[in-house]
Protein backbone atom coordinates (compact mmCIF):
# COMPACT_ATOMS: atom_id res chain seq x y z
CA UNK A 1 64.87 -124.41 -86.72
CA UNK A 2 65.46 -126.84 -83.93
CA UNK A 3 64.02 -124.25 -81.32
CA UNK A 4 60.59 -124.78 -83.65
CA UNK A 5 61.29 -128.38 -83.61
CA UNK A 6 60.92 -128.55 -79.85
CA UNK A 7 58.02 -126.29 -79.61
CA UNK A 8 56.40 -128.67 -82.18
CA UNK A 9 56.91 -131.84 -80.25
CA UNK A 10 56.16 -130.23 -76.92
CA UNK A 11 53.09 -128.83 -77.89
CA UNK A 12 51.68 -132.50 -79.64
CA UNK A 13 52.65 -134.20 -76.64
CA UNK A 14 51.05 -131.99 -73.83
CA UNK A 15 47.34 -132.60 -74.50
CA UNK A 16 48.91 -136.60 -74.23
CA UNK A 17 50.79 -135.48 -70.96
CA UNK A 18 47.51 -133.90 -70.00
CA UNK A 19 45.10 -136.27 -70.10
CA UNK A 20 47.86 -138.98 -68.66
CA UNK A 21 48.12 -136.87 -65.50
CA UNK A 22 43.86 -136.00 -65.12
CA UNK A 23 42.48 -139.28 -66.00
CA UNK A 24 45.33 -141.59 -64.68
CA UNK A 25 47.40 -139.68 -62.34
CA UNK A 26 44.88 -137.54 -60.15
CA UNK A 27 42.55 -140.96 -59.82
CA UNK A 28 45.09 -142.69 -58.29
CA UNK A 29 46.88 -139.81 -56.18
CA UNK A 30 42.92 -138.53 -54.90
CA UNK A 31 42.15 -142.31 -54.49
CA UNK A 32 44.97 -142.74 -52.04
CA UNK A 33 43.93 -139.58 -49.80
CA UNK A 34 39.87 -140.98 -49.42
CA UNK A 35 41.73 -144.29 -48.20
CA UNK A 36 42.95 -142.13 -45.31
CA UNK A 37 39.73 -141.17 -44.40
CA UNK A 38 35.96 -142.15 -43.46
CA UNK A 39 34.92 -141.70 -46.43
CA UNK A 40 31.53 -142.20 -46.49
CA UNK A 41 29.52 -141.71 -49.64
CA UNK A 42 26.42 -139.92 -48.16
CA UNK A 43 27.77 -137.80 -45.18
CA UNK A 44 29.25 -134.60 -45.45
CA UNK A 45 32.32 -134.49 -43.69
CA UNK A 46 35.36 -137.14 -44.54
CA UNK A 47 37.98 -137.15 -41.23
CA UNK A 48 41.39 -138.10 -41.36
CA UNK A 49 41.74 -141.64 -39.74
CA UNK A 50 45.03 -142.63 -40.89
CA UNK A 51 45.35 -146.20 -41.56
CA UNK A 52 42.38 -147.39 -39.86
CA UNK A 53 40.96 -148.31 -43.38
CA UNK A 54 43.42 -150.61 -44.06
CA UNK A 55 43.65 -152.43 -40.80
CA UNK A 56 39.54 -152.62 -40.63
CA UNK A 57 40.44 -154.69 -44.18
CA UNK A 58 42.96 -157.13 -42.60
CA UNK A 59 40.40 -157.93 -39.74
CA UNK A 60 37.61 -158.46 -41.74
CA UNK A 61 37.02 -162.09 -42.34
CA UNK A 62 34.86 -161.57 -45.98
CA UNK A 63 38.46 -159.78 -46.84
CA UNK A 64 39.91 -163.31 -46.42
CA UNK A 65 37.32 -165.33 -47.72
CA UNK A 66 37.85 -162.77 -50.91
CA UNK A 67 41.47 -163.11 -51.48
CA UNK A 68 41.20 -167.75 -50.76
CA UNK A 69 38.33 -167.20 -53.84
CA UNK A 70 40.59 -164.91 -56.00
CA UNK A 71 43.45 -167.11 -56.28
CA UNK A 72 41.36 -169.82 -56.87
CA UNK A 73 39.72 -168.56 -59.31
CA UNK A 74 42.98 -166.95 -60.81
CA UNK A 75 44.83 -170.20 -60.25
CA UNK A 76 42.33 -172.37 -62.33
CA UNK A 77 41.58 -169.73 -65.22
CA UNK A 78 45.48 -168.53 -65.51
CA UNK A 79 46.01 -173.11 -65.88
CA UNK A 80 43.44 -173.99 -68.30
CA UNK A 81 44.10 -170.96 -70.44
CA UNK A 82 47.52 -171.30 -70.98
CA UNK A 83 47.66 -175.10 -71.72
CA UNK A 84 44.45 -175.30 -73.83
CA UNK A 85 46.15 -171.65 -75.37
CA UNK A 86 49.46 -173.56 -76.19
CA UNK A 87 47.71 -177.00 -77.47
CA UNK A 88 45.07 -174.81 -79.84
CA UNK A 89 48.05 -172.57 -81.10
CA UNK A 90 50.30 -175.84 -82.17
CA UNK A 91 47.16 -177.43 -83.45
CA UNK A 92 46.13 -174.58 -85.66
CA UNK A 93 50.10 -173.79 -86.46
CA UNK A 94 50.03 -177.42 -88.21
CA UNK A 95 47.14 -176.81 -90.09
CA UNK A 96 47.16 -176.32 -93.82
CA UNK A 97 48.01 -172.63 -94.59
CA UNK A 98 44.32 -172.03 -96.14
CA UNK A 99 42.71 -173.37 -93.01
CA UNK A 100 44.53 -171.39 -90.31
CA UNK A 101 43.14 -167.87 -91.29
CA UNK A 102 39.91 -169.67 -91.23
CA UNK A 103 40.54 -171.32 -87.53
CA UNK A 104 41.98 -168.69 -86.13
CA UNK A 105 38.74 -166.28 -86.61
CA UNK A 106 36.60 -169.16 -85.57
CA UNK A 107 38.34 -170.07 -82.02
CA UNK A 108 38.53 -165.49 -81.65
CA UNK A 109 35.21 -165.02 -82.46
CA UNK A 110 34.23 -165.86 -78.45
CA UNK A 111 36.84 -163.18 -77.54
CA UNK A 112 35.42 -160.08 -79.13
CA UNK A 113 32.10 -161.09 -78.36
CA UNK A 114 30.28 -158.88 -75.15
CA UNK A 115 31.42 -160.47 -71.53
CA UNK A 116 28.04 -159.84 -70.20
CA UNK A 117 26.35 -161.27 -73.42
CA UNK A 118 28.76 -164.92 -72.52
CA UNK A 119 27.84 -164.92 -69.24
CA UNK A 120 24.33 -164.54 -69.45
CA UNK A 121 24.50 -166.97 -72.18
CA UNK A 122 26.39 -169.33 -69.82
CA UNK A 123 23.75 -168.66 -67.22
CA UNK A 124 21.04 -170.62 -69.38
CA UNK A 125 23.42 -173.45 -70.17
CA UNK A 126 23.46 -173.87 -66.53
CA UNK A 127 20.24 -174.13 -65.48
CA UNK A 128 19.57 -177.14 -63.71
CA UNK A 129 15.63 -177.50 -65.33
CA UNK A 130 15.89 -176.67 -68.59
CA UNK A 131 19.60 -175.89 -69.53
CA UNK A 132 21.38 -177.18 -72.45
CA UNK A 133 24.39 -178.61 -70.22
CA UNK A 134 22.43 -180.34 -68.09
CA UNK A 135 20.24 -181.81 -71.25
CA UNK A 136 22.81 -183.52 -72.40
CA UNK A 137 24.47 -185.13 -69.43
CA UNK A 138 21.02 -186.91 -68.36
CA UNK A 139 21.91 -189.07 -71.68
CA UNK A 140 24.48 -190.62 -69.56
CA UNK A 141 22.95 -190.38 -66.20
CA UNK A 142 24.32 -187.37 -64.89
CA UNK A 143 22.23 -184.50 -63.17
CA UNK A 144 21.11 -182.43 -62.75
CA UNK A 145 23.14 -180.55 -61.30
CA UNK A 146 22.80 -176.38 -60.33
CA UNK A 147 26.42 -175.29 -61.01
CA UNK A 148 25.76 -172.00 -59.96
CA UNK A 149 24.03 -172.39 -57.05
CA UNK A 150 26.90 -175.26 -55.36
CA UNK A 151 28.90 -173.92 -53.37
CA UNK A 152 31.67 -176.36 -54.74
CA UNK A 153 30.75 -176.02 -58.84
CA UNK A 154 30.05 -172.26 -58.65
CA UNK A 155 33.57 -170.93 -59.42
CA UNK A 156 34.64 -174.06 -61.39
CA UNK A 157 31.40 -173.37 -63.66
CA UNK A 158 32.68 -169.45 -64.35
CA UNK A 159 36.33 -170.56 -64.55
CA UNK A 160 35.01 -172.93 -67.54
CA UNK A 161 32.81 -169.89 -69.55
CA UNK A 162 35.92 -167.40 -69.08
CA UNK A 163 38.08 -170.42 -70.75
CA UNK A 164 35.94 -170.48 -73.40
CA UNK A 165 35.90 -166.69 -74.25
CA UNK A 166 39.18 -166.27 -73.73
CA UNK A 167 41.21 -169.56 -75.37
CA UNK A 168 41.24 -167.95 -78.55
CA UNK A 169 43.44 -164.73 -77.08
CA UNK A 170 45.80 -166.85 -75.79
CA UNK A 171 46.28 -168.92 -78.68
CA UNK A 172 47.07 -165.94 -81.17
CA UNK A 173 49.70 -164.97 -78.37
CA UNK A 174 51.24 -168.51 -78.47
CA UNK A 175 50.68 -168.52 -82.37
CA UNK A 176 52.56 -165.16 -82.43
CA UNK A 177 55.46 -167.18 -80.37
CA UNK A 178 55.36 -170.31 -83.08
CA UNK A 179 56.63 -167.63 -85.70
CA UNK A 180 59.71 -167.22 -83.67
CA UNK A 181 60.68 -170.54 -83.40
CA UNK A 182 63.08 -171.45 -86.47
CA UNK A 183 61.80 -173.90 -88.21
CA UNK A 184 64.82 -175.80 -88.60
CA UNK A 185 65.11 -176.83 -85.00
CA UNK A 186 61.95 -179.07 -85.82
CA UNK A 187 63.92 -180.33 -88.98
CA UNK A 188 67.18 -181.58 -87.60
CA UNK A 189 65.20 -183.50 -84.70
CA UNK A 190 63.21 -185.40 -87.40
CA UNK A 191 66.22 -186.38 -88.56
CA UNK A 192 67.23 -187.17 -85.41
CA UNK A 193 64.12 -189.39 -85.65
CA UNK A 194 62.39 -187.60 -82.61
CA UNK A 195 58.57 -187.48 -82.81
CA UNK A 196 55.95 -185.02 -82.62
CA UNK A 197 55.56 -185.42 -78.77
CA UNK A 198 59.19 -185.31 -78.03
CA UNK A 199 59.32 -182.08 -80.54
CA UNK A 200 56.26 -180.08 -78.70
CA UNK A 201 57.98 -180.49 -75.10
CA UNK A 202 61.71 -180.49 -75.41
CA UNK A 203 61.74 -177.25 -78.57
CA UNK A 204 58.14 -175.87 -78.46
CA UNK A 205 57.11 -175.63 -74.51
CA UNK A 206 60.89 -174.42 -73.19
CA UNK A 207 60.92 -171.64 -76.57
CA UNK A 208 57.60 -170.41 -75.77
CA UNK A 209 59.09 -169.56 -71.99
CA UNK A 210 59.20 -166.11 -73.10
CA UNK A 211 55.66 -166.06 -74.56
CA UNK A 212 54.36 -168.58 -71.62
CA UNK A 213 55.86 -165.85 -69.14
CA UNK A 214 53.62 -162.85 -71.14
CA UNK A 215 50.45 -165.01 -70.73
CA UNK A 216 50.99 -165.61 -67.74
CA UNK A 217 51.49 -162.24 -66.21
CA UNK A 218 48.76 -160.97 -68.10
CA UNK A 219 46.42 -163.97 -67.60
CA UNK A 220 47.02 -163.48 -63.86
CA UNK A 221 46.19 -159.64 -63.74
CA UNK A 222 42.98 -160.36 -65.46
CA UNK A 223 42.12 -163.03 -63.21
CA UNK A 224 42.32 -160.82 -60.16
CA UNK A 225 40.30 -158.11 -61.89
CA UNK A 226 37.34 -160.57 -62.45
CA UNK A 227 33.92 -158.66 -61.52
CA UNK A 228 31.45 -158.58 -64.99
CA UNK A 229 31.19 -162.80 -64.92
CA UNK A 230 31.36 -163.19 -60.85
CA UNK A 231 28.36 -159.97 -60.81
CA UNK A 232 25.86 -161.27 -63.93
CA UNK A 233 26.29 -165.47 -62.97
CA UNK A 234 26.35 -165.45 -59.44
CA UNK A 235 26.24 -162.00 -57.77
CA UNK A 236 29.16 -163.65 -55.58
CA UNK A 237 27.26 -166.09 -54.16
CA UNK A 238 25.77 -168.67 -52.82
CA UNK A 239 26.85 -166.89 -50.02
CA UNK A 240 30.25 -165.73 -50.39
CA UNK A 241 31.50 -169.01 -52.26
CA UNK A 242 32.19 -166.64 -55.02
CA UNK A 243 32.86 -163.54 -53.55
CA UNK A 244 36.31 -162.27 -55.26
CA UNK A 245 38.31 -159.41 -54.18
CA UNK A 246 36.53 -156.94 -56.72
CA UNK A 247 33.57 -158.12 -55.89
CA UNK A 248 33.93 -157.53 -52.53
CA UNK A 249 34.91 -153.70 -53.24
CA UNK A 250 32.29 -153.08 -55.20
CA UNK A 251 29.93 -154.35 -52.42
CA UNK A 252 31.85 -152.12 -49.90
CA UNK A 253 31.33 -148.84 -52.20
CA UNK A 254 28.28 -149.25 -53.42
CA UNK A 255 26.18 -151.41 -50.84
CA UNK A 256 27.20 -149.63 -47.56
CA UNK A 257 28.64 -146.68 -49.27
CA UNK A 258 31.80 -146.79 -47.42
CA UNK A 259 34.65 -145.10 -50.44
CA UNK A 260 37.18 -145.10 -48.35
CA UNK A 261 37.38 -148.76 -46.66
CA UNK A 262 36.63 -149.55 -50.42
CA UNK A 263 39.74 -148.08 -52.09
CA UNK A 264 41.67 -149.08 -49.44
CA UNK A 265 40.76 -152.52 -50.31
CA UNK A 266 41.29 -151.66 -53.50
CA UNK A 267 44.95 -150.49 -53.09
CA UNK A 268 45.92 -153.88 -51.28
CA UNK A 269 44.18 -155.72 -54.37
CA UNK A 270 47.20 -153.71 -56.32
CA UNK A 271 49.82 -154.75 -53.91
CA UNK A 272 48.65 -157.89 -54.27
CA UNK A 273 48.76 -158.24 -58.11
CA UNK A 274 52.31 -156.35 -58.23
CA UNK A 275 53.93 -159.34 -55.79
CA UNK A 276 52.40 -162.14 -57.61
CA UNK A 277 53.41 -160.67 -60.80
CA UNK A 278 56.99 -160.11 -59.39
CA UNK A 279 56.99 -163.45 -58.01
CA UNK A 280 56.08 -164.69 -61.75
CA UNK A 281 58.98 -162.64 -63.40
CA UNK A 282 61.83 -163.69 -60.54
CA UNK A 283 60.42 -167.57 -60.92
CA UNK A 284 60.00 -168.15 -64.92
CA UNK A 285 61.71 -165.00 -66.89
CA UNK A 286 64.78 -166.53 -68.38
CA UNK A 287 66.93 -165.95 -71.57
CA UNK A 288 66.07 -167.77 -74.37
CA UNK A 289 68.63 -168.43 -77.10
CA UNK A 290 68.04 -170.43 -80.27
């Protein structure tokens, strides 16, 4: 009986192991071997080079000018998201119980809707002639101004639409945190005659570390995968103003065809993102005990 246990469980977990190993595994393992080579996507043969991929990648000054952009980009989005995250979660936590179902759908909606659908979207708000935005700051004597054409305002301007689509994820993850949080804490400081301001950053902010830490891990990986926002508002440009780091692969591979500088970029991009994400877990993972 427990032999036809085992057979059982083996034989419902191999097509998992399976595809695991062909459409994760072999991806990454074949990846790493057309790094090692000049790989180029219309010749025939591929020779070994070694490392020369990777130090072409450290030499080449768009490579820089990719990596300043990412972390800015990453820096601002990972900011606003997690504050205006926190803030919407403890403003729709104190809402009457019939209202939050309601609010919470509302502020998600933007979430599930299509990335390229926002942006576009975001791309008329911006126009400088005839776009909404810039319609209603010439009430007050602003503009116009072409946000995605400044070299200054371009990544600000896609930082602010990604905010927008993506507020409402964070907040259920902070709202998810708020349930954790005993509600007597919040009791025994009223008592204590401390108000709502001295209640949100001395019991909420320091027992949402755990939660805070989860957003912004996450909130940082996505950041440094940015490409279907950068691609359909700005194309990386003007010039390279916008140019991230996936961007900049995807102009490697697919412009000038060259796979192998490419995924050599792209394995430093994953070096990259597992450092920052171990600097964020030595810097701000801590017990929490209530």
């Amino acid at each position: 009986m427990r032999r036809n246990q085992m057979w059982f469980v083996w034989l419902g977990l191999t097509p998992i192991f399976v595809y695991f190993l062909v459409f994760s595994v072999y991806p990454v393992i074949y990846a790493a071997v057309i790094s090692l080579h000049n790989w180029g996507l219309m010749e025939r043969t591929h020779p070994f080079i070694g490392l020369e991929n990777y130090r072409w990648a450290f030499t080449d000054s768009l490579f820089y000018t990719a990596v300043r952009n990412t972390l800015y980009y990453a820096v601002m989005n990972v900011v606003g998201c997690t504050i205006l995250g926190m803030l919407t979660a403890v403003f729709v936590n104190s809402l009457p119980k019939h209202l939050i179902v309601w609010m919470r759908g509302v502020l998600f909606t933007p979430v599930v809707t299509s990335m390229v659908a926002v942006s576009l979207m975001f791309v008329w708000l911006y126009q400088p002639a005839f776009g909404v935005i810039n319609y209603w700051l010439s009430f007050i004597g602003l503009g116009p101004y072409n946000f995605l054409q400044s070299t200054t305002q371009v990544i600000p301007s896609i930082v602010v639409m990604n905010i927008w689509k993506s507020v409402g994820y964070f907040m259920v993850i902070f709202i998810a945190g708020l349930t954790t949080i005993p509600r007597d804490l919040y009791e025994a400081a009223e008592v204590d005659g401390a108000n709502k301001l001295w209640q949100f950053f001395r019991i909420t902010v320091p027992l949402l570390k755990p939660t805070t830490l989860f957003v912004l891990v996450t909130g940082m990986i996505s950041s440094f995968q940015v490409f279907t926002q950068i691609y359909n508002m700005s194309r990386g440009g003007p010039g390279t103003a916008s140019r991230t780091m996936v961007m900049h692969i995807y102009e490697i591979a697919f412009r000038f065809f060259e796979m192998g500088r490419a995924t050599a970029v792209a394995f430093v991009l994953f070096a990259m993102i597992m450092l920052i994400t171990a600097i964020q877990m030595r810097l701000f993972s801590s017990d929490v005990e209530y």
